[in-house]
Protein backbone atom coordinates (compact mmCIF):
# COMPACT_ATOMS: atom_id res chain seq x y z
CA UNK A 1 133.15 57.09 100.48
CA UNK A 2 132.58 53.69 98.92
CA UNK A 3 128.62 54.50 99.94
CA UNK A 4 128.81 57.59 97.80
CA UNK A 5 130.15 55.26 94.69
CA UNK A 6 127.18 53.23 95.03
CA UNK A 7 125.13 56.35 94.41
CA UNK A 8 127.23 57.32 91.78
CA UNK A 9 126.87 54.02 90.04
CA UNK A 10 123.07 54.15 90.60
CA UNK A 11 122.99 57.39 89.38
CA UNK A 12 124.68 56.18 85.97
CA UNK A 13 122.51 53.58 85.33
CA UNK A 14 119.57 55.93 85.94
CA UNK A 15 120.88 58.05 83.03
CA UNK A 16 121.09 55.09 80.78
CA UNK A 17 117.36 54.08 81.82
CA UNK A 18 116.33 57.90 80.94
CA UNK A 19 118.48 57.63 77.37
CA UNK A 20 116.50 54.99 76.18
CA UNK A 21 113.83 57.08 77.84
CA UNK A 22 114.08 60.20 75.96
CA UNK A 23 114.66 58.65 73.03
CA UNK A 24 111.22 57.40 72.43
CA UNK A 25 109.38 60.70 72.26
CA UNK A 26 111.97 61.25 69.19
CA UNK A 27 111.19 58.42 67.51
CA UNK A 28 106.72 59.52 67.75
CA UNK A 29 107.84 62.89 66.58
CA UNK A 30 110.05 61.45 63.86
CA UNK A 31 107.05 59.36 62.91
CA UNK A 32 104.70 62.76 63.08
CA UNK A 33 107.11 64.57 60.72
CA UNK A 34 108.19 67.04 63.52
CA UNK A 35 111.20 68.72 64.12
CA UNK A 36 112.15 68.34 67.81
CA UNK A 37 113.38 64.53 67.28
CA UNK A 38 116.76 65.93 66.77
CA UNK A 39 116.42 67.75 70.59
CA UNK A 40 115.30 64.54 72.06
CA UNK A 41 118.19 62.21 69.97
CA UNK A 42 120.56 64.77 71.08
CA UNK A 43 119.51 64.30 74.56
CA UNK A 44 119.43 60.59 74.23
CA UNK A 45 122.96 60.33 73.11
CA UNK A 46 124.84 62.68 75.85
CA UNK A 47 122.51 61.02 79.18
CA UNK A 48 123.69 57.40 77.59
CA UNK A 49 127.28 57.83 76.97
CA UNK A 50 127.37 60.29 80.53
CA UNK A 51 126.14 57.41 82.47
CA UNK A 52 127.85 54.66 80.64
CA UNK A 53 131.20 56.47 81.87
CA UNK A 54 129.76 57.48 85.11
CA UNK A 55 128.65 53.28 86.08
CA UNK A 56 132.26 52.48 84.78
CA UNK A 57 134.00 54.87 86.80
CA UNK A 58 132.34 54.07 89.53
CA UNK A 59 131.36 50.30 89.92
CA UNK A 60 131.96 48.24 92.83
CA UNK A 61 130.46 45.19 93.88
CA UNK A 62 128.76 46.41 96.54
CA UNK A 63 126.29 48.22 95.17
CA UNK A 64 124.18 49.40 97.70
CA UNK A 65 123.49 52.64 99.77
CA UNK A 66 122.41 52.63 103.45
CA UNK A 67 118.65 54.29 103.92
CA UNK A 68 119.90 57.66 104.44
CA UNK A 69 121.81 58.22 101.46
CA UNK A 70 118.91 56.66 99.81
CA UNK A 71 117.51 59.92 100.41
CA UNK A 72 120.36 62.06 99.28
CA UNK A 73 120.30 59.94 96.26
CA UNK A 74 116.73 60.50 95.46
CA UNK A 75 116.87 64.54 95.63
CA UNK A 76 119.89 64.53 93.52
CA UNK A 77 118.22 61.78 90.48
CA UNK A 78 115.13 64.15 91.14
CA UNK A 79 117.00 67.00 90.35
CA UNK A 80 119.14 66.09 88.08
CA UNK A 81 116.29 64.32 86.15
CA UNK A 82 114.18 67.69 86.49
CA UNK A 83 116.80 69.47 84.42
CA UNK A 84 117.00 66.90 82.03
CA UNK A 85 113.35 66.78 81.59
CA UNK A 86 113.17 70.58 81.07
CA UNK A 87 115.46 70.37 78.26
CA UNK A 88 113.31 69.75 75.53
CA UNK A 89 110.69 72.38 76.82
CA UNK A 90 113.80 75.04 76.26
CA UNK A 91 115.17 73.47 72.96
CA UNK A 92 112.25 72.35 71.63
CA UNK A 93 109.32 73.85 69.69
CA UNK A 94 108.00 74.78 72.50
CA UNK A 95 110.14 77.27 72.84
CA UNK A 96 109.90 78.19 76.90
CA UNK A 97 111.88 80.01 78.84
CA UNK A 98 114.35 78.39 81.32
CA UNK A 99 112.07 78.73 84.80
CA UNK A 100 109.27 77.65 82.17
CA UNK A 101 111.08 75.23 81.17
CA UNK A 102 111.85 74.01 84.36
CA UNK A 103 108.22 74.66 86.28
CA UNK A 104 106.51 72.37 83.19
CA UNK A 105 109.37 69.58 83.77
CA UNK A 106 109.01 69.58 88.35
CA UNK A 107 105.66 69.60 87.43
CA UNK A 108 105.68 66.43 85.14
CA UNK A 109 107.67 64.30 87.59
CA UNK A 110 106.30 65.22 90.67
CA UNK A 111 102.72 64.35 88.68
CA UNK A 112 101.32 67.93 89.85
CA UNK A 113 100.18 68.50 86.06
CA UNK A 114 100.48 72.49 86.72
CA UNK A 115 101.41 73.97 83.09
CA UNK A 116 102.54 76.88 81.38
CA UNK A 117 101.95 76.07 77.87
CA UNK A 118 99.32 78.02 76.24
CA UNK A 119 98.14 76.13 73.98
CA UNK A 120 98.12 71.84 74.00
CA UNK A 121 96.00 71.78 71.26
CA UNK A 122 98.53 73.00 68.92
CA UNK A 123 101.80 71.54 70.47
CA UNK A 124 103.74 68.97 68.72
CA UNK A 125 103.12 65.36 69.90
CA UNK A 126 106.42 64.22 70.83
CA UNK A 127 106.60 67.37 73.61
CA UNK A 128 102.75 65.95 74.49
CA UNK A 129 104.07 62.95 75.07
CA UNK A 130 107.01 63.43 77.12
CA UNK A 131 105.13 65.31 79.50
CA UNK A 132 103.02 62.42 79.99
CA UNK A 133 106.16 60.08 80.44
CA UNK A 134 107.59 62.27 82.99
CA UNK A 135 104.50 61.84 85.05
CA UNK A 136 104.54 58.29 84.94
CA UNK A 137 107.83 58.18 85.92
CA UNK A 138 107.38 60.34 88.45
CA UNK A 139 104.45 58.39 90.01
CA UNK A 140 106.22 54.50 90.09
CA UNK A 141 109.31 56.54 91.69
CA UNK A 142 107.10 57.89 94.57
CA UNK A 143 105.19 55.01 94.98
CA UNK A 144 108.25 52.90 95.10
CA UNK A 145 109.90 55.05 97.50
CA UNK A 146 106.75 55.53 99.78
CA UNK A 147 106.81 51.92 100.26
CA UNK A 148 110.34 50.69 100.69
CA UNK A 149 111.94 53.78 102.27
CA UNK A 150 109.28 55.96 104.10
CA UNK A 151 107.97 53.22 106.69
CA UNK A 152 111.51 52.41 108.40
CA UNK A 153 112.43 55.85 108.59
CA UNK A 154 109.04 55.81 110.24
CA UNK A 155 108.20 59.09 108.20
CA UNK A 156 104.67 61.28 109.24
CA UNK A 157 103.37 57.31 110.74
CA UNK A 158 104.32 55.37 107.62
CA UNK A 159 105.96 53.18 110.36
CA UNK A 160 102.24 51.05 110.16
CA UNK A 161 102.98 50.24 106.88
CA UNK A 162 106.32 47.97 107.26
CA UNK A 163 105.48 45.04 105.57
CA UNK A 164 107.49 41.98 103.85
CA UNK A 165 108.88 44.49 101.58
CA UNK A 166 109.88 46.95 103.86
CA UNK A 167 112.00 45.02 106.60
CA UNK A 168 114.06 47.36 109.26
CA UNK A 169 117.47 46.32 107.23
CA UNK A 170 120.16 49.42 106.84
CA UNK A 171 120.51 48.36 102.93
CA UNK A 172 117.73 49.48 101.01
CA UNK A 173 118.94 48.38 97.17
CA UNK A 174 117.48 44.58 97.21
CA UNK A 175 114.14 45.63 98.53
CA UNK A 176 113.53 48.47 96.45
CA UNK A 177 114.48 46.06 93.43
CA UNK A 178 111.85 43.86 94.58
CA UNK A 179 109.37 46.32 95.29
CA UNK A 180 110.27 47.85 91.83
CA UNK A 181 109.64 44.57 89.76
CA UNK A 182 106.29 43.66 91.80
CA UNK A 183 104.69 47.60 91.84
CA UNK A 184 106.13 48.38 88.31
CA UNK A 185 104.20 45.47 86.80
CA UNK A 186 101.02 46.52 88.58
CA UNK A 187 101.70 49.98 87.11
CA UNK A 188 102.56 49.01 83.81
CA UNK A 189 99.34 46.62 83.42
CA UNK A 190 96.84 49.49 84.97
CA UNK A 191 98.30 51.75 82.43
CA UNK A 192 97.81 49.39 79.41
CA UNK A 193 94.35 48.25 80.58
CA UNK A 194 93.43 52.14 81.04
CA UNK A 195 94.60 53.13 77.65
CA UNK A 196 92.78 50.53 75.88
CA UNK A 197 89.55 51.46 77.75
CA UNK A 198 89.78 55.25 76.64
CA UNK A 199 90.45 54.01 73.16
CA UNK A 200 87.57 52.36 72.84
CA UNK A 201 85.70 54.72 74.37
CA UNK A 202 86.38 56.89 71.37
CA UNK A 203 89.73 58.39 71.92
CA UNK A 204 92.87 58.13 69.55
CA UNK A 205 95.91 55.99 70.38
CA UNK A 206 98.01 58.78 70.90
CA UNK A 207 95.38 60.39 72.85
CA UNK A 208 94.72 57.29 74.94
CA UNK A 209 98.12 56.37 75.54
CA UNK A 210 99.14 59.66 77.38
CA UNK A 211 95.73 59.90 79.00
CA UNK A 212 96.10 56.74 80.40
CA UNK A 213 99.97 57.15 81.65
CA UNK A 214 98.72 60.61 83.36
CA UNK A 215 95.82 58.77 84.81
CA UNK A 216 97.63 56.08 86.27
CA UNK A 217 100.16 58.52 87.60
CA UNK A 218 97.54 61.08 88.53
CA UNK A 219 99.32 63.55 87.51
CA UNK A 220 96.76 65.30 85.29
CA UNK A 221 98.64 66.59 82.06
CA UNK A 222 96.22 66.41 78.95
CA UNK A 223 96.76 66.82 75.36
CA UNK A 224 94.02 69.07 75.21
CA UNK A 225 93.34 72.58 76.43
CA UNK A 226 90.18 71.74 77.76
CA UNK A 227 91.51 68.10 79.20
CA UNK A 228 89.03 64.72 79.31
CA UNK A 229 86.07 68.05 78.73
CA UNK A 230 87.43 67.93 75.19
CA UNK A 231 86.16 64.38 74.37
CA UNK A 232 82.81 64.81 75.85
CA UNK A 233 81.81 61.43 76.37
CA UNK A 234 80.03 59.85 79.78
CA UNK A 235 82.37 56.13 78.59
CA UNK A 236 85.45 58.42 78.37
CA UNK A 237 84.84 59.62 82.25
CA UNK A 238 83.65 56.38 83.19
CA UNK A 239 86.80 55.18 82.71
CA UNK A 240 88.61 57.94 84.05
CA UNK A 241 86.80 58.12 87.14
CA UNK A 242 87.52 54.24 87.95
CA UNK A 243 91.26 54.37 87.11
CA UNK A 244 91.91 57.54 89.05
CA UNK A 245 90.37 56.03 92.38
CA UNK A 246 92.23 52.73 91.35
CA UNK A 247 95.54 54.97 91.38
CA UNK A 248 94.81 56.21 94.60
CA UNK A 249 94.48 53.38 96.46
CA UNK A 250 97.56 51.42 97.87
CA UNK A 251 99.55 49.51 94.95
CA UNK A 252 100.73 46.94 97.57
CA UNK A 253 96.97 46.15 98.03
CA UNK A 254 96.41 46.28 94.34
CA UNK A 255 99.01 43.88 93.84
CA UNK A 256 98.27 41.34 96.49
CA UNK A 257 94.82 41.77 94.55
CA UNK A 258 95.59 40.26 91.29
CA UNK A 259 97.18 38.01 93.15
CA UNK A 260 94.09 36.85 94.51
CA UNK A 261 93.90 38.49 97.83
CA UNK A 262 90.98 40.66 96.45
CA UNK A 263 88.86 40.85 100.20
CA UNK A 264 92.27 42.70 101.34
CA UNK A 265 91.25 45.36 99.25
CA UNK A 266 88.02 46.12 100.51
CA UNK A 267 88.31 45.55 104.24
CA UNK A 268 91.14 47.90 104.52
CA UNK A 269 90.13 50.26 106.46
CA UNK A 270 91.69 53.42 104.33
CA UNK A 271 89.66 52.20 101.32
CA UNK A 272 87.07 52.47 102.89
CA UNK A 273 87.50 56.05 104.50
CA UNK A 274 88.69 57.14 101.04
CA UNK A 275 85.66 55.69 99.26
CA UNK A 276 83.40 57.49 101.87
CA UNK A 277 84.56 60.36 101.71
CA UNK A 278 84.53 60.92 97.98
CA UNK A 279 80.88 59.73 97.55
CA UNK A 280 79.80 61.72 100.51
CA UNK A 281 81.46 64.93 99.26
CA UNK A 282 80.32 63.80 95.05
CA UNK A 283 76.55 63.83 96.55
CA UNK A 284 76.51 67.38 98.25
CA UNK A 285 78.30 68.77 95.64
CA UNK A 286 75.78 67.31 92.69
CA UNK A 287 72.81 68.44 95.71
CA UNK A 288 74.85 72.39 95.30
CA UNK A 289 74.70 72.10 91.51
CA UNK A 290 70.95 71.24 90.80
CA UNK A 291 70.20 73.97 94.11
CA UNK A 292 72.24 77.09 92.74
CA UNK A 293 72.73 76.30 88.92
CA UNK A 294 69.59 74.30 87.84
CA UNK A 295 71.26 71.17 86.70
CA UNK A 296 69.50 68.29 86.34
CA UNK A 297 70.64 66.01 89.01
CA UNK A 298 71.57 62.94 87.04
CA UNK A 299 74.15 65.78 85.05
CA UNK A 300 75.16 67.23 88.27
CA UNK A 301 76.33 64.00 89.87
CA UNK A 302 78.20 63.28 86.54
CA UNK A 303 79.69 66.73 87.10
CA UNK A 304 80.13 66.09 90.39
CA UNK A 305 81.52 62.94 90.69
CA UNK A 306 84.19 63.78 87.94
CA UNK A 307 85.23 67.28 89.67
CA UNK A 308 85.58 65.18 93.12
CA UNK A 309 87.45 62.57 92.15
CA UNK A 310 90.01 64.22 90.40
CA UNK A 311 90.09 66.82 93.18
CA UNK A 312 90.68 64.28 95.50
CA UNK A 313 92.65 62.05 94.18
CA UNK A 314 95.19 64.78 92.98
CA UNK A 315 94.96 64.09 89.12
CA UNK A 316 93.81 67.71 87.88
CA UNK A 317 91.81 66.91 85.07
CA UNK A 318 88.33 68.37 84.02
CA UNK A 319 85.37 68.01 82.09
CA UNK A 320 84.09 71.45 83.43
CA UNK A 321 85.44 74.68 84.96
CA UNK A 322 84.93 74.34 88.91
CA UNK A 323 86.55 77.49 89.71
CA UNK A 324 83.29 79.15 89.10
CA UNK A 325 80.93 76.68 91.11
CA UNK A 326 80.48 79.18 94.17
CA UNK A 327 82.47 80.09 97.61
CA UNK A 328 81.04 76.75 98.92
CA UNK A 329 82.60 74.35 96.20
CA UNK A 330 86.13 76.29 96.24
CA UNK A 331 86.70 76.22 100.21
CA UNK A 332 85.04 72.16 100.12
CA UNK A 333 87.75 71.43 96.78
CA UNK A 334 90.35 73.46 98.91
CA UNK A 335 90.54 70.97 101.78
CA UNK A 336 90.46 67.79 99.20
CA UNK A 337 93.05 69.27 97.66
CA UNK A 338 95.26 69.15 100.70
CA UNK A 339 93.92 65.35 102.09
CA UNK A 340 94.22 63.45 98.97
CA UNK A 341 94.46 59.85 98.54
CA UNK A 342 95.62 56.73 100.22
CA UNK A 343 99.67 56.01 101.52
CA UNK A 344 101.39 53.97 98.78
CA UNK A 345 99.64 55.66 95.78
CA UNK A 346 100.56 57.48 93.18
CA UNK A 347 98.67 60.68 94.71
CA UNK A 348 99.91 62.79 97.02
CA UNK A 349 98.30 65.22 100.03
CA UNK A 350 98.39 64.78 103.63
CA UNK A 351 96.80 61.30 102.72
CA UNK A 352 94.13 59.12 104.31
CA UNK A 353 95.52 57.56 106.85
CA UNK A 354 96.48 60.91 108.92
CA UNK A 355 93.19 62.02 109.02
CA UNK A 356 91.61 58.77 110.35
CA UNK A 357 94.69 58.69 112.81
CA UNK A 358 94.24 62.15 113.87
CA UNK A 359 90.41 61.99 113.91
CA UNK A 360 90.60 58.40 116.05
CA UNK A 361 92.76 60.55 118.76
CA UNK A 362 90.86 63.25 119.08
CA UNK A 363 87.50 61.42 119.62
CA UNK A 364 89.24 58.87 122.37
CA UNK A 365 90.54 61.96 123.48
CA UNK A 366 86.95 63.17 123.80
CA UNK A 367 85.98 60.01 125.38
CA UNK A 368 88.74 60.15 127.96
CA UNK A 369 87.37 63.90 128.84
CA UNK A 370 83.84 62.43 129.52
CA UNK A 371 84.62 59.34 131.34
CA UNK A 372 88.18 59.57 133.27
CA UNK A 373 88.29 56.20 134.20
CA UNK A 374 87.51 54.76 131.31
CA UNK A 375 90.12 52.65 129.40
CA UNK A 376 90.17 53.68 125.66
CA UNK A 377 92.64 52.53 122.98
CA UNK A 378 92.37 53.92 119.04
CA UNK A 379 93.13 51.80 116.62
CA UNK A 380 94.11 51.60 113.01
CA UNK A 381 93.19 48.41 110.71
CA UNK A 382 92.31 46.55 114.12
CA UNK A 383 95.93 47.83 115.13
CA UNK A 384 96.78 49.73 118.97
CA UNK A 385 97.78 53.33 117.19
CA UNK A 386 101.05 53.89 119.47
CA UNK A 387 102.06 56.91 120.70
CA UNK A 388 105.54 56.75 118.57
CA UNK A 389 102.95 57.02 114.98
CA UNK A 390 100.52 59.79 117.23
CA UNK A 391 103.83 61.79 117.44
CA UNK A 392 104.80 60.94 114.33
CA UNK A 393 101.55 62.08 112.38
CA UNK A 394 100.92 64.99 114.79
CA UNK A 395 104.27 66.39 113.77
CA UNK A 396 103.92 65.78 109.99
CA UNK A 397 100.50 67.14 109.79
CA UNK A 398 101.27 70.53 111.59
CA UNK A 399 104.55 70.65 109.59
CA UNK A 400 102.16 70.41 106.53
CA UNK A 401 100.18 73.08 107.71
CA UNK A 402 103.04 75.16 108.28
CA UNK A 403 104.62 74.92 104.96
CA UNK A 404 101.11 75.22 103.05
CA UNK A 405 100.83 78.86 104.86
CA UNK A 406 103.88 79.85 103.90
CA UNK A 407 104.22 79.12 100.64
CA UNK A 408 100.27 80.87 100.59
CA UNK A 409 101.66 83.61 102.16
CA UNK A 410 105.19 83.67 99.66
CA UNK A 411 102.59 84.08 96.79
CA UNK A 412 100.62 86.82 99.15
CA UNK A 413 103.90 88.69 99.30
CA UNK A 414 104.48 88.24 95.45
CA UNK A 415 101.11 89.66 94.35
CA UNK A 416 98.78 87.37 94.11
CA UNK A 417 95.31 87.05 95.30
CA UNK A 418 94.43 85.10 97.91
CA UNK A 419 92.42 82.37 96.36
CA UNK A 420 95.33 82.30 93.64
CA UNK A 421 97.58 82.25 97.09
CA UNK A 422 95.85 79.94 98.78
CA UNK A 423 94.40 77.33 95.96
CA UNK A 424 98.08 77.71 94.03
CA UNK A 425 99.99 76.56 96.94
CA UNK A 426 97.77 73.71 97.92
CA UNK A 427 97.56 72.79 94.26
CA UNK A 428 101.79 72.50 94.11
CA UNK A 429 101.96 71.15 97.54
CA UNK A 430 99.41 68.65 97.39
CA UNK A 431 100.36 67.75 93.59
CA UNK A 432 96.70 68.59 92.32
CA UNK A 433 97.94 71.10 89.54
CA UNK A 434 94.86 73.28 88.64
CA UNK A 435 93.94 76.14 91.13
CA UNK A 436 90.51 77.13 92.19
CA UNK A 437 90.42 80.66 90.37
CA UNK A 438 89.96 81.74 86.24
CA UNK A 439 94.03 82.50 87.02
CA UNK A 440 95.16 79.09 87.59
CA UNK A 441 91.81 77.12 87.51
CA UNK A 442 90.87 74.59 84.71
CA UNK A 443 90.45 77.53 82.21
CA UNK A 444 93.49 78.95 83.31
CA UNK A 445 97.46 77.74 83.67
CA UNK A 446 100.66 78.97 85.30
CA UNK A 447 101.86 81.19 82.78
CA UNK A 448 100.65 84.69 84.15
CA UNK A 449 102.56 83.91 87.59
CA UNK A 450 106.04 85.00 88.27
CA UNK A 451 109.33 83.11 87.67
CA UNK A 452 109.59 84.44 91.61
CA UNK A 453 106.29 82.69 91.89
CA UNK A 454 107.10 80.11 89.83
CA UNK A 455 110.47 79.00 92.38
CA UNK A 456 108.61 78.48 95.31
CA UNK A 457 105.85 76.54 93.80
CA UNK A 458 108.29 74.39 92.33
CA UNK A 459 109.75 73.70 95.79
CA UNK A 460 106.39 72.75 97.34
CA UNK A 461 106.07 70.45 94.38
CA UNK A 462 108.97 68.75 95.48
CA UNK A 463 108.62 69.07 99.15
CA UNK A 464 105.18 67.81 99.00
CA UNK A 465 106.32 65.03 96.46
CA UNK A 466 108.61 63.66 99.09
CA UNK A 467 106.65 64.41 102.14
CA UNK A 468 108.34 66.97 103.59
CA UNK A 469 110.52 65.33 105.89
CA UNK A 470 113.09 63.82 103.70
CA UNK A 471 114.26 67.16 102.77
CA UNK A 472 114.63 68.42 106.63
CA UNK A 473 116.68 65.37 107.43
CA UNK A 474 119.37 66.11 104.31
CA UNK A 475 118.93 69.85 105.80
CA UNK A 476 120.08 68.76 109.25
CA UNK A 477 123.78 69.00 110.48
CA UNK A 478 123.51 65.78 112.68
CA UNK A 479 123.13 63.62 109.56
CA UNK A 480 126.19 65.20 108.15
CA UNK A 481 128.26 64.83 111.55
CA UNK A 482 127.16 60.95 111.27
């Protein structure tokens, strides 16, 4: 009981945090002579005198929450924000339905950037903008949480990732305070640093400011119909490019960085798998372009490298429509889609680390095959891999695989073809937004699907958000019985 008033009180302050929140994309709409500042204001006032009452009612001293209910705590403020977040989508100009309302706002805070508005070009600015604050709030959560909670519930092998911050204590409020303050600062100074890059690269403030939170988040909501395309400028992807691989590489590295610890960086040996991969796949792909669409090659690799990164690093935006690159290109994006980027990012997917783990094991498996008396350890980071994180990572990647073809085969039974099937429910699940069809590619959005449709994506937003297990442990009786 007095762990559940902890919550409570945490939950209070949240909506006082998410007051102040909302009430900025009021004040930019006020500013732009709009009319959904009163929405937002409105909003504003009931989240900051709800959780004003809700912190009083329910303060203690104690305010912590053992690791479990950490978890509890998160779905509910994920929730809870969600509906919040949709609010203005319903009330506002907008003017979208409820499950609209609702898909747009999962979308934004899970930083999937999947969308059902029409048409950005023509939306107000204050509804622009919020969507691009919901992403960035949705991406320091995650990477917060991925750091200070995930490794000592030793979740899909994030067990290899305990670190200073992440001790094996039972109260999880002082470290995720710390991690906050250290991460957020990171976050907040990528962001700034971003923004002022694409602004000088020839984009507005407005536009540069909620490119650069969506960046840094890689969540992949534009204020364009035709995203970073629009602007049409090699500086403006230049600078996308770099802060979308920076966003997918571990913030605790990042941080330790700038803090001088720069070598970390590059000899870790994710980076470098990451970095790899994306430059391997960015030169076959520019290789397919000039072969089957006669693009000069210099172009293609621009193309290329753009499409790739943002593929791969789960941000969603474009410059051009891959959806109609060719078989080859769609299966290739398909499978980047569902690996992502690095643990302790802001992106989302399977994530590096598995598939070296995975990949490791199966060749010392090989190894052991050809030579039986061999003696042959894998390792990770110059680390024995035990068999506690082979278990662990064995079991999250087939659960992955098992919820991907399900919700495929949910929007199979609903109608839908199967690369809008199969490219739609990587997109939610791995957070990438955009499909890899005209439907729900980069030409396309999610407003032709279902609201049926439109339930179960939302889900694998979610589930793939907070890596699947978190939800299967508040799902399981035993944790209740305890």
């Amino acid at each position: 009981m007095e762990n559940l008033k902890s919550s409570f009180f945490i939950v209070g302050n949240l909506l006082v945090f998410f007051s102040i929140y909302s009430f900025i994309p009021g004040v930019v709409d006020y500013f732009y002579g709009g009319t959904d500042w009163v929405v937002f204001f409105v909003i504003s006032i009931v989240c900051l005198f709800t959780g004003l009452n809700v912190s009083f009612i329910f303060k203690r001293k104690d305010k912590d929450v053992e690791v479990l209910s950490a978890f509890l705590l998160t779905l509910i403020s994920w929730l809870l924000l969600t509906f919040i977040g949709a609010l203005p989508f319903y009330l506002g100009s907008t003017a979208l339905s409820l499950p609209d309302s609702l898909f747009e706002s999962m979308s934004g805070l899970t930083t999937t950037g999947a969308t059902v508005i029409q048409n950005l070009d023509t939306t107000s600015e204050s509804i622009l903008i919020w969507r691009a604050m919901l992403q960035w709030l949705g991406g320091i959560g995650i990477i917060v949480i991925a750091i200070a909670i995930f490794p000592i519930l030793k979740i899909g092998g994030m067990q290899l990732f305990q670190s200073e911050f992440s001790s094996k204590e039972e109260k999880v409020l002082p470290r995720t305070t710390k991690i906050a303050t250290g991460i957020g600062l990171v976050y907040l100074f990528l962001t700034l640093l971003c923004s002022l890059l694409l602004h000088f690269s020839g984009m507005s403030y407005f536009d540069s400011i909620a490119h650069g939170m969506t960046i840094i988040a890689t969540g992949g909501f534009s204020t364009k119909n035709m995203s970073i395309g629009f602007f049409d400028s090699i500086y403006t992807e230049l600078v996308t490019i770099s802060f979308m691989i920076l966003s997918s590489l571990p913030f605790i590295l990042l941080f330790q960085s700038l803090r001088g610890k720069l070598s970390e960086l590059f000899l870790n040996s994710q980076v470098q798998f990451f970095c790899i991969v994306i430059t391997t796949v960015t030169v076959i792909v520019a290789f397919w372009l000039k072969r089957y669409y006669e693009v000069d090659f210099l172009q293609s690799l621009r193309i290329s490298a753009f499409a790739v990164v943002s593929i791969s690093t789960g941000s969603g935006f474009s410059t051009y429509d891959f959806s109609v690159w060719g078989t080859f290109t769609t299966l290739l994006f398909l499978f980047l889609m569902l690996i992502g980027g690095c643990s302790g990012s802001s992106s989302c997917g399977l994530k590096i680390f598995r598939v070296q783990i995975l990949i490791k094991s199966a060749l010392t498996l090989i190894k052991r095959i050809i030579q039986p008396r061999g003696v042959f350890i894998s390792t990770y980071n110059d680390r024995e891999i035990s068999e506690d994180v082979l278990n662990s990572v064995t079991g999250y990647f087939f659960l992955y695989i098992f919820v991907f073809a399900t919700l495929s085969l949910i929007l199979a039974f609903d109608g839908q073809e199967i690369v809008t099937s199969l490219s739609g429910a990587a997109a939610t699940l791995a957070n990438v937004g955009p499909g890899l069809n005209e439907t729900i590619g980069p030409s396309g959005n999610y407003s032709s699907i279902s609201n049926f449709t439109k339930i179960f994506l939302c889900l694998g937003m979610l589930v793939g958000r907070l890596e699947l297990f978190p939800i299967l442990i508040l799902l399981s009786p035993q944790l209740w019985k305890r």
